[in-house]
Protein backbone atom coordinates (compact mmCIF):
# COMPACT_ATOMS: atom_id res chain seq x y z
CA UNK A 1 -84.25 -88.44 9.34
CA UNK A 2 -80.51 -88.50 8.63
CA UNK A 3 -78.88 -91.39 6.44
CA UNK A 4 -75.73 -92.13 8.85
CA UNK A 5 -73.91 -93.19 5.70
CA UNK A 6 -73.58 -89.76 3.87
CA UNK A 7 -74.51 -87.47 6.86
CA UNK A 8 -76.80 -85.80 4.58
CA UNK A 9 -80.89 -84.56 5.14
CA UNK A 10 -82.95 -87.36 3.54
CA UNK A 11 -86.86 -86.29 2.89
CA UNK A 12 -89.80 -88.56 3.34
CA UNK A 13 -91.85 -89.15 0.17
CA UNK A 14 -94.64 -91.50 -0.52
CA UNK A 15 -93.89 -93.78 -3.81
CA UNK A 16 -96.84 -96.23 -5.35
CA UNK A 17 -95.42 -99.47 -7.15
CA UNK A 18 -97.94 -100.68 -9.96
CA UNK A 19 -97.59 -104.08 -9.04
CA UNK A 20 -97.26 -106.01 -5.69
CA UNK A 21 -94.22 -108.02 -7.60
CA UNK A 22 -92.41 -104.66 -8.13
CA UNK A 23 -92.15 -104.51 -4.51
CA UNK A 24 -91.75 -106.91 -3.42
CA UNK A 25 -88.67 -108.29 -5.63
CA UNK A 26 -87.12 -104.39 -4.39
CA UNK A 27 -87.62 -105.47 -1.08
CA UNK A 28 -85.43 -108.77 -1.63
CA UNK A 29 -82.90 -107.03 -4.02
CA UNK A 30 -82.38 -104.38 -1.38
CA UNK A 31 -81.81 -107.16 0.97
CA UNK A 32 -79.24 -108.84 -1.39
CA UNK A 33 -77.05 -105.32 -1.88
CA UNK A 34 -77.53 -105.28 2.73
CA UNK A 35 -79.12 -101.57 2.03
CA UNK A 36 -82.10 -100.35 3.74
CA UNK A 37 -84.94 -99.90 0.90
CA UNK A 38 -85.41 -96.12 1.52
CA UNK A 39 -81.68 -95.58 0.62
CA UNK A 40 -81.17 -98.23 -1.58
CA UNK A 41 -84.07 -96.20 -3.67
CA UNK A 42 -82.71 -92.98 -3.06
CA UNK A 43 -79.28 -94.51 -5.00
CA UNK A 44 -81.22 -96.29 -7.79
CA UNK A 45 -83.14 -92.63 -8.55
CA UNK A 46 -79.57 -91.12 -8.81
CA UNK A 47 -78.18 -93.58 -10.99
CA UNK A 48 -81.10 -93.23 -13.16
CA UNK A 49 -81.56 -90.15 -13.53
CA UNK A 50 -77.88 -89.46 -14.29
CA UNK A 51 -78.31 -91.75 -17.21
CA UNK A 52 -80.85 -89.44 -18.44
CA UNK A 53 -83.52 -91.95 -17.81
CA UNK A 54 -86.63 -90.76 -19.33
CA UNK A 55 -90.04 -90.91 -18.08
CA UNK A 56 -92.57 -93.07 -19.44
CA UNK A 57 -95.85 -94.40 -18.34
CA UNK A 58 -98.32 -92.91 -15.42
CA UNK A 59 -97.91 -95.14 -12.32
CA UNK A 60 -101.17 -96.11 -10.50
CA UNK A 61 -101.22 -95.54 -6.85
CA UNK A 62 -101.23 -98.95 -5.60
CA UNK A 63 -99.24 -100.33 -2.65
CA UNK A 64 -98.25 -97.29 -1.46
CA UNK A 65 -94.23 -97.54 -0.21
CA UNK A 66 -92.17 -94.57 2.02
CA UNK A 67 -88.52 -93.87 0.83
CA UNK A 68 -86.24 -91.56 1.89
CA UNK A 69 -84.66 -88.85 -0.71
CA UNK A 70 -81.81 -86.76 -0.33
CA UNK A 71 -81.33 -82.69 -0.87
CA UNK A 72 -79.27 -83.41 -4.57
CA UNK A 73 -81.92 -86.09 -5.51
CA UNK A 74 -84.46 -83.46 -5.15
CA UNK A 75 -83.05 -81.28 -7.11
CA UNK A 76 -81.98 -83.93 -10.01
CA UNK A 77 -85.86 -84.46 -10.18
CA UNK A 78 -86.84 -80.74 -10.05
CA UNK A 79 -84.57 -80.47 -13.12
CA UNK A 80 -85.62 -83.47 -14.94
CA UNK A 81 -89.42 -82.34 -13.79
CA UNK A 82 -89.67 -79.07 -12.93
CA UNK A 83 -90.67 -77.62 -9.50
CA UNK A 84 -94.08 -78.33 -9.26
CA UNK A 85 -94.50 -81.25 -11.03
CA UNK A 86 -96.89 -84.44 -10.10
CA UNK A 87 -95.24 -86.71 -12.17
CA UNK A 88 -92.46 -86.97 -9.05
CA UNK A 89 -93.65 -90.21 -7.66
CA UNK A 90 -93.95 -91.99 -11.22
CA UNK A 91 -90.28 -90.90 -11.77
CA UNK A 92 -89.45 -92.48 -8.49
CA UNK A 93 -91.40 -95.79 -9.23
CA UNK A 94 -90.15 -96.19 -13.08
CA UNK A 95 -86.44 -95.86 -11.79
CA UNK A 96 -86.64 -98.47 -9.33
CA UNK A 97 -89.11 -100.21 -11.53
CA UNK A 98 -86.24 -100.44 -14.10
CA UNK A 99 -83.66 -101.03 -11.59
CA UNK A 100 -85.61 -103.96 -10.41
CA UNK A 101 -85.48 -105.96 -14.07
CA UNK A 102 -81.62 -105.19 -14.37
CA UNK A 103 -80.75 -107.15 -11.51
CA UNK A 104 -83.19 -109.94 -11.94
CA UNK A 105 -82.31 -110.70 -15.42
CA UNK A 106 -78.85 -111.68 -13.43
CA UNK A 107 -80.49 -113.99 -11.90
CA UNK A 108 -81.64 -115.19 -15.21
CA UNK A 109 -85.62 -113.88 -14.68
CA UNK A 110 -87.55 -112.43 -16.79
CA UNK A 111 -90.31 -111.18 -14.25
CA UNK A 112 -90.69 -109.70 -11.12
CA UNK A 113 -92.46 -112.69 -9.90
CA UNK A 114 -89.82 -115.23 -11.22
CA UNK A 115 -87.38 -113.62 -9.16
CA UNK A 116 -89.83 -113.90 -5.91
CA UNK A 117 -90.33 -117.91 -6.69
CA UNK A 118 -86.59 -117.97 -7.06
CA UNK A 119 -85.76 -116.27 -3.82
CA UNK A 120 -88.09 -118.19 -2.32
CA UNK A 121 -86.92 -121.38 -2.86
CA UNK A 122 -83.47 -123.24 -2.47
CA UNK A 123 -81.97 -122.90 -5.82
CA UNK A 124 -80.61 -119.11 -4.72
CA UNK A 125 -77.58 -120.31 -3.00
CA UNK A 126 -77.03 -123.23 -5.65
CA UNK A 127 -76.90 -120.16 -8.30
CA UNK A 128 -74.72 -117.63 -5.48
CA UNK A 129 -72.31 -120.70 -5.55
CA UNK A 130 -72.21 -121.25 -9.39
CA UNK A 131 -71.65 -117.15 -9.90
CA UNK A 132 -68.67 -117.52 -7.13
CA UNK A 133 -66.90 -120.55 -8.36
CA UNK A 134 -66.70 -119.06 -11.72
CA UNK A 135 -65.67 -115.89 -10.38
CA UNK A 136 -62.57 -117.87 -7.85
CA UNK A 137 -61.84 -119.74 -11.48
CA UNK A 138 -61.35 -116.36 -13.66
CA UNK A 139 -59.41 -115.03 -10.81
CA UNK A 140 -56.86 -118.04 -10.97
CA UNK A 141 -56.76 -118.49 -14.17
């Protein structure tokens, strides 16, 4: 597969979310940023692991989910890892796992599943309209 936005080789790897919620709430924050999830991962690994994001819990192989990774992110996890490591997918997981509570806490949730009830209801827009007027009103002022 080639990602059309970077020209680049992208590799398929299996990656197993703990929780449903997990994935869920990725699926709707990649559909926010208007990425496809198997890049929008690939970017969230990079950012992570550039910020020296360190690894930290096992991840259970539940709800299994295919992303996409490019040549660079497979090295940045060979170096963080080593070659022949098995703690690969748990990387994966924990940096969109982490990526996942930044951006709902914008949204002003504390859990996966808040997010999901809040996407899932009508008070998304009223909250996308509050963040925009006050963005319009900093830029006249």
């Amino acid at each position: 597969m080639r990602d059309s936005s970077s020209n680049h080789h992208l590799y398929k790897k299996r990656i197993f979310y703990t929780t449903p919620e997990i994935r869920r709430a990725f699926y709707i924050l990649a559909a926010i940023f208007n990425k496809q999830p198997a890049i929008y991962a690939n970017e969230i690994c990079k950012k992570w692991l550039k910020a020296n994001f360190a690894l930290i819990e096992p991840g259970k192989r539940k709800e299994p989910v295919n992303i996409y990774i490019d040549a660079q992110l497979e090295v940045d996890i060979e170096k963080e890892l080593g070659r022949n490591s098995k703690q690969r997918s748990t990387l994966i997981y924990q940096c969109v796992k982490r990526e996942v509570y930044v951006q709902i806490a914008k949204w002003g949730c504390k859990t996966p599943q808040q997010f999901i009830d809040l996407m899932t209801s009508e008070k998304p827009l009223e909250i996308l309209g509050q963040v925009i007027s006050d963005i319009n009103t900093r830029l006249i002022a």
